[in-house]
PDB file of N, CA and C in Angstrom:
ATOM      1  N   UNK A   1     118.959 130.488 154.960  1.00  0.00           N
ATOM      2  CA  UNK A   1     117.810 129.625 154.795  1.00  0.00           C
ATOM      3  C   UNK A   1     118.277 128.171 154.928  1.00  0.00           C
ATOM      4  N   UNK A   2     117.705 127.122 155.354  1.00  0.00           N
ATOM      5  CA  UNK A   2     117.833 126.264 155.647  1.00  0.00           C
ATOM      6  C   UNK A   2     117.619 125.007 154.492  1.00  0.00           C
ATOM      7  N   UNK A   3     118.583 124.357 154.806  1.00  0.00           N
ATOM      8  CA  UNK A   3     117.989 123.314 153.470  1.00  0.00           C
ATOM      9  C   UNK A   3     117.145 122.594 153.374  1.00  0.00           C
ATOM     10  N   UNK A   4     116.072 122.144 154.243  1.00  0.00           N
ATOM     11  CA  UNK A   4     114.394 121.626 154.397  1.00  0.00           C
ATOM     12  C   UNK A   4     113.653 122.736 153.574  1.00  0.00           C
ATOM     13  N   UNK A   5     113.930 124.158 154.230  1.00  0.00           N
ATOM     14  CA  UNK A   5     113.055 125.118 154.021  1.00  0.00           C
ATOM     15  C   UNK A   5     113.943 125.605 152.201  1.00  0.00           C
ATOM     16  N   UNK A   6     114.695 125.951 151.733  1.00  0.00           N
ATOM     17  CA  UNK A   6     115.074 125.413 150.577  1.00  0.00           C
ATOM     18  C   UNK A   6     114.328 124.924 149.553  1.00  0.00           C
ATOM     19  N   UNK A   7     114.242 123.580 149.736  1.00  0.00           N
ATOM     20  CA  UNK A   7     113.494 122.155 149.187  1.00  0.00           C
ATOM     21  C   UNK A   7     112.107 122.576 148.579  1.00  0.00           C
ATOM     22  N   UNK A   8     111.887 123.095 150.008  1.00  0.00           N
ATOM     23  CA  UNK A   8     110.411 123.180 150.244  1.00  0.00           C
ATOM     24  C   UNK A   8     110.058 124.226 149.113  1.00  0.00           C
ATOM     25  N   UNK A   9     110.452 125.552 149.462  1.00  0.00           N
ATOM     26  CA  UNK A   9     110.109 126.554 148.249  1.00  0.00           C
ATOM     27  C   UNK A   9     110.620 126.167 147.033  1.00  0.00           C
ATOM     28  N   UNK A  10     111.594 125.236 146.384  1.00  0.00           N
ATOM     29  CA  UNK A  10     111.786 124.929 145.303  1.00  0.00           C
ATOM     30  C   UNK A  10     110.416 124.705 144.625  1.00  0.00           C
ATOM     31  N   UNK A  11     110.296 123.307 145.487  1.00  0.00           N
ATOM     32  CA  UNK A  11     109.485 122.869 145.096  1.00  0.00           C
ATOM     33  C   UNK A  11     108.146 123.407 144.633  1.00  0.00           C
ATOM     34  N   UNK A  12     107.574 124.375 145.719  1.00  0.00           N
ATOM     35  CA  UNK A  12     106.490 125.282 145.548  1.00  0.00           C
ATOM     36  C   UNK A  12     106.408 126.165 144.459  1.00  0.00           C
ATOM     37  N   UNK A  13     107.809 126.587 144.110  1.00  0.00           N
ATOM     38  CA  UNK A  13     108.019 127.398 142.894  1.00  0.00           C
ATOM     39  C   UNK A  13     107.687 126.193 141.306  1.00  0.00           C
ATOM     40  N   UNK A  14     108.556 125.146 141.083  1.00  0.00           N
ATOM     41  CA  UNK A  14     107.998 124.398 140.521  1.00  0.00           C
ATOM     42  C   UNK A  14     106.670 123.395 140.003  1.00  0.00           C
ATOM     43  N   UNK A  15     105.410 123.667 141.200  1.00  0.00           N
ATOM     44  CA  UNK A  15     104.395 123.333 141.554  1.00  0.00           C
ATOM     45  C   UNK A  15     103.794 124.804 140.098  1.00  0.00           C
ATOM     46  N   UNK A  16     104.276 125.879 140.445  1.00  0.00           N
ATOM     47  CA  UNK A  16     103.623 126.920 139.823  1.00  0.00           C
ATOM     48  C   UNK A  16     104.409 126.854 138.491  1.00  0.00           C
ATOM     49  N   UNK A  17     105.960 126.926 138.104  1.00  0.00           N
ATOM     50  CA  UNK A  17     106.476 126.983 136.651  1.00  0.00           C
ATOM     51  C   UNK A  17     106.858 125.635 136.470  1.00  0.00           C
ATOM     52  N   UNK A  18     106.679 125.210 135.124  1.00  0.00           N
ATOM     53  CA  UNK A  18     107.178 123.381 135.299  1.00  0.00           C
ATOM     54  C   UNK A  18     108.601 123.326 134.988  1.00  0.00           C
ATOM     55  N   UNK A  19     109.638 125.064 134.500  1.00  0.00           N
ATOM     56  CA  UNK A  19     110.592 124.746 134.424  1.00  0.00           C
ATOM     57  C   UNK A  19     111.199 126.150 135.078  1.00  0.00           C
ATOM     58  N   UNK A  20     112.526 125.735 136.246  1.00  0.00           N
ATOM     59  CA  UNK A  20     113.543 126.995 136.260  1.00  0.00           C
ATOM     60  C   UNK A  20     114.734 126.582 136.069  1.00  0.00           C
ATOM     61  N   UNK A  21     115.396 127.726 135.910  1.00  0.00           N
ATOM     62  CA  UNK A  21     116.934 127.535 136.205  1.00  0.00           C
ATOM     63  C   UNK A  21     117.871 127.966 137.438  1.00  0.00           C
ATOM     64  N   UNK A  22     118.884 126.907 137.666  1.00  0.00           N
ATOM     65  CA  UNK A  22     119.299 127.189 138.817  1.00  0.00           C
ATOM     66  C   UNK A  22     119.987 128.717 138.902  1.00  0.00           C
ATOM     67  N   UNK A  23     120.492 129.481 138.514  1.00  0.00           N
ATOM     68  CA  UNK A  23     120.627 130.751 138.403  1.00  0.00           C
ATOM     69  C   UNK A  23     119.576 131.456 138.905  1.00  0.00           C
ATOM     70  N   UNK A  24     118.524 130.901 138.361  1.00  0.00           N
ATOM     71  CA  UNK A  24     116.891 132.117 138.540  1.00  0.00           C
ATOM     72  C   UNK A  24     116.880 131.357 140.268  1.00  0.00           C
ATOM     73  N   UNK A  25     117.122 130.406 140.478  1.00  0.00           N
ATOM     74  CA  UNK A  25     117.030 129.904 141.914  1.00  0.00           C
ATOM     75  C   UNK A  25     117.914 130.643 142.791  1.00  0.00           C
ATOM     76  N   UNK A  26     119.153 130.823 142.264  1.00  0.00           N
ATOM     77  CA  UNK A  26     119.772 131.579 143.108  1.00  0.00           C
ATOM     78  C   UNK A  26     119.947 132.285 143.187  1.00  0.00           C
ATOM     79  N   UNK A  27     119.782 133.437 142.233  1.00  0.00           N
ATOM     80  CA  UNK A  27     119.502 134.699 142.710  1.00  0.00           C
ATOM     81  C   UNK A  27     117.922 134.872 143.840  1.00  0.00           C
ATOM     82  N   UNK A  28     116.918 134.034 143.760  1.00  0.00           N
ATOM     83  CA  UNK A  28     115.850 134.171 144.389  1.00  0.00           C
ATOM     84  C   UNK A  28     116.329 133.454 145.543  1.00  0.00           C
ATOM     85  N   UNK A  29     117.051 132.633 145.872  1.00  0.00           N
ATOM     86  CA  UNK A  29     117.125 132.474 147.430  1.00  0.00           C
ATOM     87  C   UNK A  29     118.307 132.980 147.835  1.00  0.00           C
ATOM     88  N   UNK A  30     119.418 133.666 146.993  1.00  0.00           N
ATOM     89  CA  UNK A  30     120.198 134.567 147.787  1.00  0.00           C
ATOM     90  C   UNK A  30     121.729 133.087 147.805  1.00  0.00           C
ATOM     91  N   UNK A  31     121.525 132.487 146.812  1.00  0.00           N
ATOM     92  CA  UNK A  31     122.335 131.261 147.435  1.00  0.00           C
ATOM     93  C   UNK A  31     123.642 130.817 145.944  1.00  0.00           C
ATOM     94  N   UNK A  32     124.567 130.058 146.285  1.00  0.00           N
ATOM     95  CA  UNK A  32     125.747 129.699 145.390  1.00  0.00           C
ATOM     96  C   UNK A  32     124.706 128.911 144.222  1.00  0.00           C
ATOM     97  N   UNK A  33     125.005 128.801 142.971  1.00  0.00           N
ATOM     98  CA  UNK A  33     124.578 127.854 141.985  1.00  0.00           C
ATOM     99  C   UNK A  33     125.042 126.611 142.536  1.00  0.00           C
ATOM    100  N   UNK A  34     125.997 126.753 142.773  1.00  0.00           N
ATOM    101  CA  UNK A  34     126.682 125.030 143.419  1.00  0.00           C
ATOM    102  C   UNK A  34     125.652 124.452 145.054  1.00  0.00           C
ATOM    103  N   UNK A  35     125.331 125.456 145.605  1.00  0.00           N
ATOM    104  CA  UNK A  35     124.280 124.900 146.431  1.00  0.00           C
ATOM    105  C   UNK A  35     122.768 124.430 145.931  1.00  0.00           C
ATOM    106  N   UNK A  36     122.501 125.533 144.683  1.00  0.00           N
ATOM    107  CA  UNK A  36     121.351 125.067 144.427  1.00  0.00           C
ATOM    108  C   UNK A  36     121.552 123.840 143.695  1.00  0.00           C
ATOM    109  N   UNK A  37     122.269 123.503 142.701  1.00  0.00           N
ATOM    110  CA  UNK A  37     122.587 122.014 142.295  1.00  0.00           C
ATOM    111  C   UNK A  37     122.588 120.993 143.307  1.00  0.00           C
ATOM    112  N   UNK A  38     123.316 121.390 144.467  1.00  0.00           N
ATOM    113  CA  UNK A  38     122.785 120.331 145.351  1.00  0.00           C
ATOM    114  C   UNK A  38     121.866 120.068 145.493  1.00  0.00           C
ATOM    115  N   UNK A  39     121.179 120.957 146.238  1.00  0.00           N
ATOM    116  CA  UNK A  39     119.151 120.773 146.296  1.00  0.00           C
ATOM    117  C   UNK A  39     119.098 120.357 145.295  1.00  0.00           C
ATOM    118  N   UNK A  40     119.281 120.202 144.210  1.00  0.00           N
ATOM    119  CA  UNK A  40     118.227 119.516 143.061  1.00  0.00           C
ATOM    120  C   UNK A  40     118.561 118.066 143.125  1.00  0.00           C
ATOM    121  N   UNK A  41     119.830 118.120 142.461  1.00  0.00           N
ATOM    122  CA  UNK A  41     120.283 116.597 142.994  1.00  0.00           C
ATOM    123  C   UNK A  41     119.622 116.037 144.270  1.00  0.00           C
ATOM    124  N   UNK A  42     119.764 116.287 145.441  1.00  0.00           N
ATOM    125  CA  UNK A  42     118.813 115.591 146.046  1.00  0.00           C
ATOM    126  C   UNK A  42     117.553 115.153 146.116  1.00  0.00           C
ATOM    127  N   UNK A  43     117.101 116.357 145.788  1.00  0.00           N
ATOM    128  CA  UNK A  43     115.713 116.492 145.378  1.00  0.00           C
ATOM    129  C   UNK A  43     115.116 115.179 144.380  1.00  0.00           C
ATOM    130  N   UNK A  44     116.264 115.234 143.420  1.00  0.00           N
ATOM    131  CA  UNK A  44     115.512 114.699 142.122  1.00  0.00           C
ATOM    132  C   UNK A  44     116.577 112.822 142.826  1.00  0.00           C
ATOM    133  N   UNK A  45     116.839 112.817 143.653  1.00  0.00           N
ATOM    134  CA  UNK A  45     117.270 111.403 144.115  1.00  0.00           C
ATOM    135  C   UNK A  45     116.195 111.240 145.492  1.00  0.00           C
ATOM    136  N   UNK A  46     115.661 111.787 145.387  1.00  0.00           N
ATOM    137  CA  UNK A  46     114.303 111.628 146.536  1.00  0.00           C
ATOM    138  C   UNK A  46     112.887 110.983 145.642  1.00  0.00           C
ATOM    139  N   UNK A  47     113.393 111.827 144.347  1.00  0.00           N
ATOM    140  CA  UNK A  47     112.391 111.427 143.480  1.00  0.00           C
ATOM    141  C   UNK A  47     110.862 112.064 143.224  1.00  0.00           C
ATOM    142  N   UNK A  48     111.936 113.554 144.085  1.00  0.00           N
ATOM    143  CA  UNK A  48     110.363 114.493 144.097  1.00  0.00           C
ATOM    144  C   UNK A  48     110.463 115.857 143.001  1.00  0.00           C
ATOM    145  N   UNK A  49     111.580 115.615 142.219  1.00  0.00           N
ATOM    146  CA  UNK A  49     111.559 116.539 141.060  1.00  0.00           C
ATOM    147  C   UNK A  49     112.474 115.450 139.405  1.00  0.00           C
ATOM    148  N   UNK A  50     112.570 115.899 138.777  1.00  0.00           N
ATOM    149  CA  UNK A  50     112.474 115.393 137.272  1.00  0.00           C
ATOM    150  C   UNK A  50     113.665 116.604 136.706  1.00  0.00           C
ATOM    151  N   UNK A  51     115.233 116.391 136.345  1.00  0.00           N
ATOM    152  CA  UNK A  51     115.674 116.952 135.803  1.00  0.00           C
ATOM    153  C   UNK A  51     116.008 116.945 134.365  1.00  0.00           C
TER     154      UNK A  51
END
């Protein structure tokens, strides 16, 4: 999966729960905890999520 497309479902998932954990993220996209920390970090330096 791509890291736009990533982002994107994070986000969508968070739209619906106001809180996950990166674990519950990565087992649902199949991906390292250390990748999903990235996505967030970016994410939340984009200023489109709140950690």
């Amino acid at each position: 999966m791509l890291t736009e497309e990533r982002h994107q479902k994070i986000l969508q998932l968070l739209d619906q729960k106001s809180v996950v954990k990166s674990q519950e993220l990565a087992n649902l996209f199949n991906a390292s905890e250390s990748t999903i920390r990235r996505d967030l970090q970016e994410l939340e330096d984009a200023n489109l999520l709140e950690r």
